[in-house]
Protein backbone atom coordinates (compact mmCIF):
# COMPACT_ATOMS: atom_id res chain seq x y z
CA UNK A 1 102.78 71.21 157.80
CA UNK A 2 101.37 72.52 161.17
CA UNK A 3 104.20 71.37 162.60
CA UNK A 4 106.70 73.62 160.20
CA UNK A 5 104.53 76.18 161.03
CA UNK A 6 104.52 75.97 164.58
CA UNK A 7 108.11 78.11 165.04
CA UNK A 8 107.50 80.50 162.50
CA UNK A 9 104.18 81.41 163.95
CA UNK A 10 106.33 81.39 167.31
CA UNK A 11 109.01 83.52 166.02
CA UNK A 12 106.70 86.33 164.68
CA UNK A 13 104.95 87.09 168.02
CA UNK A 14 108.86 87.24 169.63
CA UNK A 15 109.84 89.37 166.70
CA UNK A 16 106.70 91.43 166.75
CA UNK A 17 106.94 92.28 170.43
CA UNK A 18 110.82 92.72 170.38
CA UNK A 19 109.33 95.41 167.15
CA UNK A 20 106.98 96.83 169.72
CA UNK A 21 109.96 97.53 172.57
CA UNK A 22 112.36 98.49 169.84
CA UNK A 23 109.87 101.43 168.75
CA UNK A 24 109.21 102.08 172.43
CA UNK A 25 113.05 102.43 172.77
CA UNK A 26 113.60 104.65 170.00
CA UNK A 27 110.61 107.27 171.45
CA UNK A 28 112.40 106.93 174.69
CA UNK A 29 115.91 107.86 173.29
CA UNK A 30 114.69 110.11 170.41
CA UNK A 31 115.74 113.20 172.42
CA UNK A 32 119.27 112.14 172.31
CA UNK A 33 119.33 112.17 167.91
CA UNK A 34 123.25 113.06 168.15
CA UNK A 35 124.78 110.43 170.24
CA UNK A 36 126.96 108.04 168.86
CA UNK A 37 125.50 105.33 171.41
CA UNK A 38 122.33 105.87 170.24
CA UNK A 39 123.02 106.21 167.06
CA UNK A 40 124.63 102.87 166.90
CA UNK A 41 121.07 101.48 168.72
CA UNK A 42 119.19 103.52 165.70
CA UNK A 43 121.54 101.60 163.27
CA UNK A 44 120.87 98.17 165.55
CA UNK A 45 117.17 99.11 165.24
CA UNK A 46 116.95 99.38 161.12
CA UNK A 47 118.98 96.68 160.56
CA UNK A 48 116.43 94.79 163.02
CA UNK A 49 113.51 96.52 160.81
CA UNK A 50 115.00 95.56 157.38
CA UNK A 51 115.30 91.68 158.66
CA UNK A 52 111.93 91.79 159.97
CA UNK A 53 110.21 93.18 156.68
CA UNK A 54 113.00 90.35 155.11
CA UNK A 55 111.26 87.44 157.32
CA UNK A 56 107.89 89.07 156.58
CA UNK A 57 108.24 88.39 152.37
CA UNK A 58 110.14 85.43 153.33
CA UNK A 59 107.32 84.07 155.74
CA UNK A 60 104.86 85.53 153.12
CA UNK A 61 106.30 83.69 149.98
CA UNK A 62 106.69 80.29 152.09
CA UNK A 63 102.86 80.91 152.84
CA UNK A 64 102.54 81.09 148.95
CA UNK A 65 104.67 78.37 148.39
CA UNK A 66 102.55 76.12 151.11
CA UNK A 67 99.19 76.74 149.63
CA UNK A 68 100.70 75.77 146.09
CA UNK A 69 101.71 72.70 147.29
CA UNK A 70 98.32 72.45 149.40
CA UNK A 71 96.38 73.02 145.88
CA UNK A 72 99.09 70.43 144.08
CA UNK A 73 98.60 67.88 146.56
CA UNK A 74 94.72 68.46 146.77
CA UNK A 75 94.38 68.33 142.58
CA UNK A 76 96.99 65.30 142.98
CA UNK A 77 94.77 63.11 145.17
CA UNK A 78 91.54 64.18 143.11
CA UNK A 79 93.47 62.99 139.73
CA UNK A 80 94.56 59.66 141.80
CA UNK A 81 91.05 58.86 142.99
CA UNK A 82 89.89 59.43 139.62
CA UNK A 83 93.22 57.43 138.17
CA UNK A 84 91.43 54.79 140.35
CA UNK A 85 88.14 54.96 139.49
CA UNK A 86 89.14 54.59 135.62
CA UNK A 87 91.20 51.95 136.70
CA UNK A 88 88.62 50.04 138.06
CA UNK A 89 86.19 50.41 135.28
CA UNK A 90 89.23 49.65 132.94
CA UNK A 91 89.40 46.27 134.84
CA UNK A 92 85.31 45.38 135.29
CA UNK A 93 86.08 46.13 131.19
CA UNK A 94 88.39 43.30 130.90
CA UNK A 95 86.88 41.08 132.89
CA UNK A 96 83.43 41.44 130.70
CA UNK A 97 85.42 41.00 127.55
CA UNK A 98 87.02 38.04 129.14
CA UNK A 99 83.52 36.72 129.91
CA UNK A 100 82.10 37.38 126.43
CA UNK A 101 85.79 36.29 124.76
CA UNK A 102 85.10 32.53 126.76
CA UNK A 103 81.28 33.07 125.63
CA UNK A 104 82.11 33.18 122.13
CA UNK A 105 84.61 30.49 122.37
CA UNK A 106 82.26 28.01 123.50
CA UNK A 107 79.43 29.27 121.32
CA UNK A 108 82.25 28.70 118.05
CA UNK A 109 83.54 25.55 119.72
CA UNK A 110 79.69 24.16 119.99
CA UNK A 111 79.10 25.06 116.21
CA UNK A 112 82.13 23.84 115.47
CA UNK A 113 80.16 19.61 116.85
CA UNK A 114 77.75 20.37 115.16
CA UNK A 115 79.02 20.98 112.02
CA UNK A 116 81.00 17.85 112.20
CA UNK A 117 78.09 15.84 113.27
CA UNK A 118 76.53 17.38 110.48
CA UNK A 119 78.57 16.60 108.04
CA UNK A 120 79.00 12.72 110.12
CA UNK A 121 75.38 11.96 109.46
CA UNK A 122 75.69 13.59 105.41
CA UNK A 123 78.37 10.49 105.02
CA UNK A 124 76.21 8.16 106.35
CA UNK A 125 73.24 9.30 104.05
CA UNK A 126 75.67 8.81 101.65
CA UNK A 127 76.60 5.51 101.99
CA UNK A 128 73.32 4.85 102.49
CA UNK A 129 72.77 5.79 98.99
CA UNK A 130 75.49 3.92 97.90
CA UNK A 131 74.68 0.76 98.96
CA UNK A 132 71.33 1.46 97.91
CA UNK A 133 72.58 1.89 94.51
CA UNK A 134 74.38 -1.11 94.97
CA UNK A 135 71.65 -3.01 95.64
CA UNK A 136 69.56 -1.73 92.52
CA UNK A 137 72.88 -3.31 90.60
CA UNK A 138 72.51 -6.16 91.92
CA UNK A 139 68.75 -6.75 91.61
CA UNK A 140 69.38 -6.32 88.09
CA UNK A 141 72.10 -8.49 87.55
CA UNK A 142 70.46 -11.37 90.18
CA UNK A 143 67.51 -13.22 88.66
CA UNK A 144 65.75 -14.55 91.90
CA UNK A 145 62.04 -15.58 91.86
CA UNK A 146 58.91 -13.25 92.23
CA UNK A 147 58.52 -14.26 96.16
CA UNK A 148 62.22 -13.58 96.83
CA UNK A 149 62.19 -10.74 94.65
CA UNK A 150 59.24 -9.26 96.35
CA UNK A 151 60.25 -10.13 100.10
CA UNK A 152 63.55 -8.70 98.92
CA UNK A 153 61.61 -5.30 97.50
CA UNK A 154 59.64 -5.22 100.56
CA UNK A 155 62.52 -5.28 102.80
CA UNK A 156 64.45 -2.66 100.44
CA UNK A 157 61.08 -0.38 100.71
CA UNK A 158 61.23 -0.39 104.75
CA UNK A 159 64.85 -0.12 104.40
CA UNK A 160 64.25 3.24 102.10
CA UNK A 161 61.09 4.55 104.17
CA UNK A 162 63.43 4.05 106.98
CA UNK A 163 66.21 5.83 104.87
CA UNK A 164 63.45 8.37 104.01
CA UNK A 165 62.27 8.88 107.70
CA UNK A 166 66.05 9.45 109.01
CA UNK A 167 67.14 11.48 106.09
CA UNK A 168 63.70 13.46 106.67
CA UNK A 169 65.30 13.85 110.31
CA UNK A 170 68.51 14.76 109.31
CA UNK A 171 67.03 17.28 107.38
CA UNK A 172 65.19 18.93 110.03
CA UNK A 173 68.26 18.94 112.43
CA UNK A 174 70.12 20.08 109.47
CA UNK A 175 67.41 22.76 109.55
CA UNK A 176 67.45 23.40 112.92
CA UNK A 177 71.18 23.29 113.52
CA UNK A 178 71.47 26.10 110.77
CA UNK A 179 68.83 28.08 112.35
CA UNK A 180 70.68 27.87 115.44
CA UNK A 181 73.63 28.75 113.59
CA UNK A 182 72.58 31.54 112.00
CA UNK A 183 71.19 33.13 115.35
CA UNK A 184 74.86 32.28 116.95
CA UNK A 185 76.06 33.79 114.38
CA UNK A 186 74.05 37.16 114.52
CA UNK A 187 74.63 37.18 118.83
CA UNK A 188 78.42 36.11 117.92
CA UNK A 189 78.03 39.56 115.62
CA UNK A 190 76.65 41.46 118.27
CA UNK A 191 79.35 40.29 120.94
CA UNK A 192 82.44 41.04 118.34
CA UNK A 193 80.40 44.30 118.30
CA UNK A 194 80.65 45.25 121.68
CA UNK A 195 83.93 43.96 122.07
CA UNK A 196 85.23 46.06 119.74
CA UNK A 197 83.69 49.24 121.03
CA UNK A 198 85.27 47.91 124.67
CA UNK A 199 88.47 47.69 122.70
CA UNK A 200 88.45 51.06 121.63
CA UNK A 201 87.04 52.45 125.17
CA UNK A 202 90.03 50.20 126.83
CA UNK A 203 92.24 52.77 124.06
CA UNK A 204 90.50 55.58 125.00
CA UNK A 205 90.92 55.27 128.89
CA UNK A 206 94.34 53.64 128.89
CA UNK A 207 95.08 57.08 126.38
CA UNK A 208 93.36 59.13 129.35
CA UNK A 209 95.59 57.23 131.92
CA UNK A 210 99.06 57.99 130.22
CA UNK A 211 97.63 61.60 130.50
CA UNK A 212 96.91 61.63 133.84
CA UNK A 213 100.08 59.92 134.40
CA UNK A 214 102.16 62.34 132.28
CA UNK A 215 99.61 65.15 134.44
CA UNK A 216 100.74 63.38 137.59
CA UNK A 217 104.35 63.26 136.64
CA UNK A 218 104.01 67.07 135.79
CA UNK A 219 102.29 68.23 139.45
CA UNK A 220 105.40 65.65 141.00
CA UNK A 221 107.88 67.93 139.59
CA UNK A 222 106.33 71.08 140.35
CA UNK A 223 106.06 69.66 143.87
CA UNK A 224 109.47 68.62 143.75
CA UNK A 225 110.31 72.28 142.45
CA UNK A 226 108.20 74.00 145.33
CA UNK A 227 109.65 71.51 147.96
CA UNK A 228 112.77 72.32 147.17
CA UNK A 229 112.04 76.39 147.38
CA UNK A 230 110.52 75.37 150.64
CA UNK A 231 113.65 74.08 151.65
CA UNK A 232 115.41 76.91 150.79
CA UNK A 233 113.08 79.16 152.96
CA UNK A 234 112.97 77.02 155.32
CA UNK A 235 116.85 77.94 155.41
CA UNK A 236 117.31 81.31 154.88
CA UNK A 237 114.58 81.56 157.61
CA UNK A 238 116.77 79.92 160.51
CA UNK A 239 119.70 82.30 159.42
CA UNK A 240 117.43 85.13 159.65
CA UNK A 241 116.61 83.41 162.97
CA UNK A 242 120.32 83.38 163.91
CA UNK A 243 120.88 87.04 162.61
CA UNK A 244 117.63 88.15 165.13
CA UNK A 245 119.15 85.97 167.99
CA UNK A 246 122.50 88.13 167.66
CA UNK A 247 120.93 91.50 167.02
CA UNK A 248 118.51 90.41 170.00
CA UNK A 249 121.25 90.17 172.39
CA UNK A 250 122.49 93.59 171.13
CA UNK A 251 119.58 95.38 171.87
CA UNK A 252 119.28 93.89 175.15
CA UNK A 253 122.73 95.01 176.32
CA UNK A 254 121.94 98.52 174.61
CA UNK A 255 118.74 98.24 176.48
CA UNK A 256 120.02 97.41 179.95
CA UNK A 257 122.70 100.44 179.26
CA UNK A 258 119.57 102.39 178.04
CA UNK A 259 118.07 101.93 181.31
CA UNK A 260 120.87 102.16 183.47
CA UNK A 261 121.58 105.50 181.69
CA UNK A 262 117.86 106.40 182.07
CA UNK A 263 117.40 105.80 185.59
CA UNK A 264 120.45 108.00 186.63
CA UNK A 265 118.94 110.66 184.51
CA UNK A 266 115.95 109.83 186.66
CA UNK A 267 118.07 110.39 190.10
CA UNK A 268 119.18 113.72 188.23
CA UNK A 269 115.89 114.95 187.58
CA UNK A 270 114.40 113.91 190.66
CA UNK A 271 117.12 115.97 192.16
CA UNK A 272 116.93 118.75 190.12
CA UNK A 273 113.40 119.05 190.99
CA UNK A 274 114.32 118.72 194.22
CA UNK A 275 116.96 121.67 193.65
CA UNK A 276 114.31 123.83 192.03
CA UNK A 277 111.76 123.47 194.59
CA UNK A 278 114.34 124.31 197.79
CA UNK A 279 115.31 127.52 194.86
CA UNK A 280 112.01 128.30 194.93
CA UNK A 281 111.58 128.37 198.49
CA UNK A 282 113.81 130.38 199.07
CA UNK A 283 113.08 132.79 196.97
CA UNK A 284 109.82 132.32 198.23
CA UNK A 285 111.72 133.35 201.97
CA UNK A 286 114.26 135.76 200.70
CA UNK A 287 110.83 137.58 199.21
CA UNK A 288 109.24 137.77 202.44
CA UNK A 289 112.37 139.18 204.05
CA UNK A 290 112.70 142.08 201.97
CA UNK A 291 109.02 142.78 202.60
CA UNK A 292 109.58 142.18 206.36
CA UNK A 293 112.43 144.23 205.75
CA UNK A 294 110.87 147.08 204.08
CA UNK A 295 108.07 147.34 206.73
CA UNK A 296 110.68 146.91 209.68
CA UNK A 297 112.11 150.32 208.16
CA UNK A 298 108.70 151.56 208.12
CA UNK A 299 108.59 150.99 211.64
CA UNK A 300 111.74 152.41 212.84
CA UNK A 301 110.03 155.69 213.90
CA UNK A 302 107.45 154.32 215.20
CA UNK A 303 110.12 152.05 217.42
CA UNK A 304 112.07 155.48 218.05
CA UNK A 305 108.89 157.50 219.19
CA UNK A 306 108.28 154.82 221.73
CA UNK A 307 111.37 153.62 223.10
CA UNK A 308 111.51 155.33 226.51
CA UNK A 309 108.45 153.49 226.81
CA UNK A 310 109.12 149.99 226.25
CA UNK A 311 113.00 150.23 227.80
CA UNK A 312 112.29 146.93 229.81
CA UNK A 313 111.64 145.05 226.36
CA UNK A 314 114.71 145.70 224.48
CA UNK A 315 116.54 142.41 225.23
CA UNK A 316 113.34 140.48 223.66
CA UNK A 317 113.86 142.67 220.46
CA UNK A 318 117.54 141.74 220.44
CA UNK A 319 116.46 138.08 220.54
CA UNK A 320 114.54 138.51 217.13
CA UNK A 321 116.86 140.29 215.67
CA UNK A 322 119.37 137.41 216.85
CA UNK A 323 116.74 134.95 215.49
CA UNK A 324 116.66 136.83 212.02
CA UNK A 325 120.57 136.83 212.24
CA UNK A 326 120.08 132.81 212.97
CA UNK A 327 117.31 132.55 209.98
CA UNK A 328 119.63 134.49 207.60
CA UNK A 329 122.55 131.73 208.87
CA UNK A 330 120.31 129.31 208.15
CA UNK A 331 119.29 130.51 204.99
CA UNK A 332 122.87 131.11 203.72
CA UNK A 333 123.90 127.63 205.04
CA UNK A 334 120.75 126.04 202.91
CA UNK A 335 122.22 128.37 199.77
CA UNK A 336 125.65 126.62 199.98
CA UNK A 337 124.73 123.16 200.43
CA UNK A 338 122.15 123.96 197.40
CA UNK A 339 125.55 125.26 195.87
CA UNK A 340 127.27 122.26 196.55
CA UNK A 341 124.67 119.94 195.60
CA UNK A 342 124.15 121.78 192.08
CA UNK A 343 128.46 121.83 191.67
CA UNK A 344 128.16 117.81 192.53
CA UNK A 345 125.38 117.36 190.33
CA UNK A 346 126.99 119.67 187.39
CA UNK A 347 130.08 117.34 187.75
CA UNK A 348 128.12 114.25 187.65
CA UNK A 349 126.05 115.20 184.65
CA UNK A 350 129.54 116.09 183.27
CA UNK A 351 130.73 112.31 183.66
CA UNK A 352 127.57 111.29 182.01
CA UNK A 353 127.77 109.98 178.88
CA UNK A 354 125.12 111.39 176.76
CA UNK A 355 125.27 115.17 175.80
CA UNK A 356 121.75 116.84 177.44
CA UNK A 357 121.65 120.44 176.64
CA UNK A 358 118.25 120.76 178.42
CA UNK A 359 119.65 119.76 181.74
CA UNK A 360 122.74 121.80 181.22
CA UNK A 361 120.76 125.20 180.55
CA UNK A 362 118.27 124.17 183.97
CA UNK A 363 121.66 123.65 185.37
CA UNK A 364 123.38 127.40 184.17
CA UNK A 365 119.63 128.75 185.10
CA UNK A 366 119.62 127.74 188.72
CA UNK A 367 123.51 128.86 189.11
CA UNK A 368 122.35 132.10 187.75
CA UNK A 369 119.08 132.01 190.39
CA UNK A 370 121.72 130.94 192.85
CA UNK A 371 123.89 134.17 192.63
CA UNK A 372 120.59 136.40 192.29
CA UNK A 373 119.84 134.61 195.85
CA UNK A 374 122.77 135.40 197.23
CA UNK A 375 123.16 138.68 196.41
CA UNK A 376 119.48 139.37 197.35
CA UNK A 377 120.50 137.28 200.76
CA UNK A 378 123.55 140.03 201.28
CA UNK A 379 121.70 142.86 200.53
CA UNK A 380 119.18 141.40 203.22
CA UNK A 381 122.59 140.89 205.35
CA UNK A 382 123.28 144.51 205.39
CA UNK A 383 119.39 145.77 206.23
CA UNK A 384 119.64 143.44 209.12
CA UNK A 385 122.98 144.98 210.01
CA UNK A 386 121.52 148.79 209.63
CA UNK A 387 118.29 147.67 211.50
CA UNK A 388 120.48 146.75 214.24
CA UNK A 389 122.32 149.77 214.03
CA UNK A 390 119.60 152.16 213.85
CA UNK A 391 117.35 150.05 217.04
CA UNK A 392 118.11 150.72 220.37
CA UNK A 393 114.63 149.88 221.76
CA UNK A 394 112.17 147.39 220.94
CA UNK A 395 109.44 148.15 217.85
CA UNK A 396 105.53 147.91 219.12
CA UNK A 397 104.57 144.17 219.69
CA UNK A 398 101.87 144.36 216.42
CA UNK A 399 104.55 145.78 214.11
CA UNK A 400 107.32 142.61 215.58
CA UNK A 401 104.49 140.45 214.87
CA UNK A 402 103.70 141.86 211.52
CA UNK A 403 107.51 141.63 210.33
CA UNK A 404 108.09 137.97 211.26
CA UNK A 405 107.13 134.94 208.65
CA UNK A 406 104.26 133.04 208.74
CA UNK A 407 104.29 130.24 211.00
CA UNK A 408 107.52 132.03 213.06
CA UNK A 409 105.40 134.69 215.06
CA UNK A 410 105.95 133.97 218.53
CA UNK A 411 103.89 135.54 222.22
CA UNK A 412 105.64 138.45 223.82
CA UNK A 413 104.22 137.13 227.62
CA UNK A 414 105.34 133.14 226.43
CA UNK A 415 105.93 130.69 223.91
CA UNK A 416 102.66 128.44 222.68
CA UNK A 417 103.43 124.83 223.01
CA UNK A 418 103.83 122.72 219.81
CA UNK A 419 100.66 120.73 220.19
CA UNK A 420 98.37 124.26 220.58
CA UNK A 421 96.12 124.69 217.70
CA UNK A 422 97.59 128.25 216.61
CA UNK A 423 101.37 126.08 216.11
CA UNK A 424 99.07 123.31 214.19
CA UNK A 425 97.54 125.73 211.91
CA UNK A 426 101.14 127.69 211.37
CA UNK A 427 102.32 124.42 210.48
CA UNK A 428 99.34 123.21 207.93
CA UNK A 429 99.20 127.21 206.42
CA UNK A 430 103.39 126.58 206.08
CA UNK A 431 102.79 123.37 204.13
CA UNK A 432 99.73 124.34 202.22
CA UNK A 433 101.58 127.07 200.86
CA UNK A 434 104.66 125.30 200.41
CA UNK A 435 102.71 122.83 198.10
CA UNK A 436 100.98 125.60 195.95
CA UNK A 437 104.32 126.97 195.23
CA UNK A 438 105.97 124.01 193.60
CA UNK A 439 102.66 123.29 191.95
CA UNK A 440 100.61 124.70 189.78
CA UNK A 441 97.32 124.19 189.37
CA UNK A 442 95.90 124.98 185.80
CA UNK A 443 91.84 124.66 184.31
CA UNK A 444 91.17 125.25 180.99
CA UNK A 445 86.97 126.45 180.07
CA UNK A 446 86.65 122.65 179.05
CA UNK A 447 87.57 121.73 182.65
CA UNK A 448 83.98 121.48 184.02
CA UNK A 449 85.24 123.57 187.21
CA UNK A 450 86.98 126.78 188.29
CA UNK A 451 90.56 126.82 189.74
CA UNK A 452 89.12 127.24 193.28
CA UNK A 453 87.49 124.13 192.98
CA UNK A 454 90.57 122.99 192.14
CA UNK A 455 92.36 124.54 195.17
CA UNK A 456 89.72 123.31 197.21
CA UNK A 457 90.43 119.58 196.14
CA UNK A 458 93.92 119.87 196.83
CA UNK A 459 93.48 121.58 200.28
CA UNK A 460 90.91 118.52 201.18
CA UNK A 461 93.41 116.00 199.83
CA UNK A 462 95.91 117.45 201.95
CA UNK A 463 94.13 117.45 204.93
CA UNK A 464 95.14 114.58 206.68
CA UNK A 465 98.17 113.52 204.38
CA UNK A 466 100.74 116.26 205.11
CA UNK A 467 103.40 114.10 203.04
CA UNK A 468 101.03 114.86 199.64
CA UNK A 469 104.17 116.67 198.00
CA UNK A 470 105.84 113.17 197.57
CA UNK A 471 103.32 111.00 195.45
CA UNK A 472 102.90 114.57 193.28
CA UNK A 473 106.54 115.02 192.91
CA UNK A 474 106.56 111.36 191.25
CA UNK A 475 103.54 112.31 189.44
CA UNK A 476 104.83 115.61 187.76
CA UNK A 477 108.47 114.04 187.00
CA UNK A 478 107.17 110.16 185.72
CA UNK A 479 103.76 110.52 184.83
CA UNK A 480 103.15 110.15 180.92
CA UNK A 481 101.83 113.39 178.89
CA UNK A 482 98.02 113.67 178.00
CA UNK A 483 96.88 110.44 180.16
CA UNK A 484 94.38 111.61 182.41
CA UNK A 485 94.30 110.30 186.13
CA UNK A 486 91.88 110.10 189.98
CA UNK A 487 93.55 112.33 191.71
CA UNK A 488 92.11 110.55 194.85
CA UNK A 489 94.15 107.31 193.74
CA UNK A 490 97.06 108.93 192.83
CA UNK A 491 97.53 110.39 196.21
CA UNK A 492 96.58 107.30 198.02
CA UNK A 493 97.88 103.85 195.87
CA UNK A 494 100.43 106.06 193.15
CA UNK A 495 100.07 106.90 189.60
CA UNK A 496 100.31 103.21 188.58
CA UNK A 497 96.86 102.02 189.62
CA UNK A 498 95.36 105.52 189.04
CA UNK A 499 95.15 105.68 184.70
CA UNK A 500 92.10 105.89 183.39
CA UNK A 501 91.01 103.93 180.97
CA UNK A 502 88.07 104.18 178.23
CA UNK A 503 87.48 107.64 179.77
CA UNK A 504 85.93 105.79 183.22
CA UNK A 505 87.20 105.47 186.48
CA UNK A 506 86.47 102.26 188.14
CA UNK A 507 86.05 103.72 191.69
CA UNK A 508 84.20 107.15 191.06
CA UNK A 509 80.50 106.33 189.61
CA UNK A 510 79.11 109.80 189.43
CA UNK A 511 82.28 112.71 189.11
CA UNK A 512 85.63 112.03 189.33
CA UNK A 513 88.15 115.05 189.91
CA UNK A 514 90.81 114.14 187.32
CA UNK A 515 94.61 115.63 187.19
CA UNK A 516 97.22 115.49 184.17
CA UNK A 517 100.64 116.11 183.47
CA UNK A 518 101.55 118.81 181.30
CA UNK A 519 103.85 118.68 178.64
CA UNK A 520 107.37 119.91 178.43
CA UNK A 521 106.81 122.88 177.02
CA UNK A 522 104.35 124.09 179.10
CA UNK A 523 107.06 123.74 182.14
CA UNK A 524 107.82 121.66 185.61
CA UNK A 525 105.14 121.44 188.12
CA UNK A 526 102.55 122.24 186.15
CA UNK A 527 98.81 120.07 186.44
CA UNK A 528 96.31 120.48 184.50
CA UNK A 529 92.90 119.67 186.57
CA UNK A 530 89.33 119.04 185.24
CA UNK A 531 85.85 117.04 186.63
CA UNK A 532 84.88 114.46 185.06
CA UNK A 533 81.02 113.70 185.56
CA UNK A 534 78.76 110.44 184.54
């Protein structure tokens, strides 16, 4: 039975787990409800639920059936061991009655002698007294002489006290033989006694045994009955098994489509995020041009009131403004390819397969960004061009310093070289705040720290790993809602080896600064931070 067992018990964990993926599959595409691929998997994945709960009662009645048949066969072999053990009294039975049967054969065959010796030795006596009769006749007819008729009395009187003395013995056998009769008779009583009741004990057991039998007969059919059932689930359950293998193979193609499907929308996103943080950028930029802008007007009389003055230094104003012109180039160059890129990406999301609205409005909202850029980027265009216009001399050195961005200001008398502290800390004050403004960092009152502290954390992480924007990219776009993770091991070994479990991080003893992802309502780039302490 173990060995039926064995690939039932075997096909449950495979159809359990292939349960497990198929509910993980239907979370995963549970966004895209009106697809007629995925509704087709949806279909695949009922029809995979109704044969499971089908092999479940199945599995569940052959269970039933089994322990039936366990409890038959169990009763059965009690009832035969007890069929034995009747058996074997039934025969020590017989063979007593046989014993007492020859007993009381001997004991009638013995009486039996004795009776005819018995009645042997009575005929003797008899003719004893015959002759002695005889004789008495014969005395009386035979006239012999008083010697002769006295030797002849004398011999007749030993012959009678010898006739006396056996018939005197014969009685007392006689006696004796009767006596011993008699108590034959009363143990021959006895025996038919008990062999009667042994009779009637042989009826009552051999009446017990045809029930058993007709008992045993019973429990074979019902055995017979359930093996058969057995059988029959035993079928069904290797069609089911066939039906699974097909539907099996079905979900695996519509799984390896699923993920083939899944990790383009994965290229897409990681693009679009990729899109949205150059966007913001350069808004970021474009910002800090109009204020440049604005305080480069603001400066224009100032540049006026002193431009006999600094005559000698108008070529080095014309070579920022010709470095704003190349910026603004640049700028306009990085909008188009982002232009491109988000036309590409629109037409490849357009080939796509599955309908996803969400990507399409991110998609019309950057286009819409796009043209705000640009048209902020033209109207920047035309300040430029009226800032040239208007400057025929070069603005004070504090207020050129002032209007260029932050890491760009450069030395009047000389450029620093690249390896000078005041180019290394442009460059890390460039990238800190390049990181701050595609993330955001966000601590609720439970967090156990202030966002400062939370600043702080990422400033220290960064220190050191300038490329910290990649591992939190794949953190933010990958990373699983509500699971809490070390930030220290997510920068260093990914997201993968950073989860913590049980609420305890196996490399932090004391505190543990923690980060999550937030949900997709909240936004992109959002992180939720908090500090964990033992």
């Amino acid at each position: 039975m173990s060995s039926e067992q064995g690939p039932i018990v075997e096909l449950r964990g495979v159809a359990s787990n292939l349960a497990g993926r198929m509910n993980w599959l239907a979370e995963q595409i549970d966004k895209d409800s009106q697809g007629s691929k995925t509704q087709a998997v949806k279909q695949k994945i009922q029809l995979f639920d109704t044969i499971c709960e089908s092999m479940t009662s199945l599995y569940a009645e052959f269970e039933a059936n089994q322990q039936q048949v366990t409890t038959a066969l169990s009763t059965i072999k009690k009832d035969r061991a007890k069929l034995n053990d009747d058996r074997a009294q039934l025969e020590a039975s017989r063979q007593e009655l046989a014993k007492t049967q020859r007993r009381y054969d001997a004991d009638v065959e013995e009486q039996r002698r004795s009776r005819e010796k018995l009645d042997a030795e009575w005929k003797a006596k008899a003719q004893d007294q015959l002759t002695s009769d005889k004789l008495e006749q014969s005395l009386n007819k035979i006239h012999l002489s008083n010697g002769q008729i006295l030797g002849e009395l004398a011999k007749q009187a030993r012959k009678q006290q010898q006739h006396d003395e056996a018939t005197d013995q014969l009685r007392e056998a006689r006696d004796l033989a009767q006596g011993e009769l008699l108590e034959a008779g009363e143990q021959l009583s006895i025996r038919q006694d008990r062999l009667n009741n042994m009779r009637m004990n042989l009826q009552v057991v051999q009446g017990q045994l045809r029930q058993k039998d007709t008992a045993l007969s019973t429990v074979q059919d019902q055995l017979d009955v359930t093996s058969t059932v057995v059988l029959n689930s035993q079928a069904q359950l290797r069609e089911k098994e066939s039906e699974l293998s097909t539907v099996q193979s079905q979900l695996n193609e519509r799984g390896t489509l699923l993920q083939k499907v899944q990790g383009q929308l994965r290229d897409k996103d990681t693009k679009l995020s990729t899109v949205q943080n150059q966007l913001g950028e350069t808004n970021t930029e474009l910002q800090t041009v109009r204020g440049e802008l604005a305080e480069a007007k603001e400066q224009v009389a100032i540049v006026s009131s002193k431009l006999q003055q600094n005559v000698a230094e108008k070529q080095s104003l014309q070579s920022q403004i010709d470095n704003l012109w190349h910026q603004a180039d640049e700028e306009k160059k990085s909008h188009e390819e982002t232009k491109g890129l988000i036309v590409r990406l629109t037409s490849s999301i357009g080939r796509t397969e599955i309908n996803f609205e969400t990507v399409e409005a991110e998609r019309d909202q950057l286009i819409s960004t796009l043209a705000e850029k640009e048209s902020s980027l033209k109207s920047s265009e035309d300040k430029v061009k009226q800032l040239e216009a208007n400057t025929s001399s070069k603005r004070p050195r504090d207020a050129l310093n002032k209007a260029l961005p932050l890491g760009k200001h450069i030395r009047v008398n000389g450029v620093p070289p690249l390896d000078s502290p005041e180019i290394q800390w442009y460059k890390k004050a460039d990238n800190i705040k390049s990181l701050f403004l595609n993330f955001r960092l966000v601590c609720s009152p439970e967090a156990n720290m202030s966002l400062g502290d939370a600043l702080a954390e990422f400033v220290r992480a960064f220190d050191g790993n300038e490329e910290l924007d990649d591992p939190l990219l794949d953190f933010v776009s990958e990373a699983p809602k509500g699971n809490w993770y070390c930030f220290q091991q997510v920068t260093e070994y990914k997201m993968i080896d950073a989860l913590i479990e049980d609420d305890e991080c196996y490399i932090h003893k004391d505190r543990c600064f923690q980060v999550r992802n937030a949900s997709g309502e909240e936004g992109c780039g959002i992180i939720h931070c908090r500090l964990k302490e033992y």
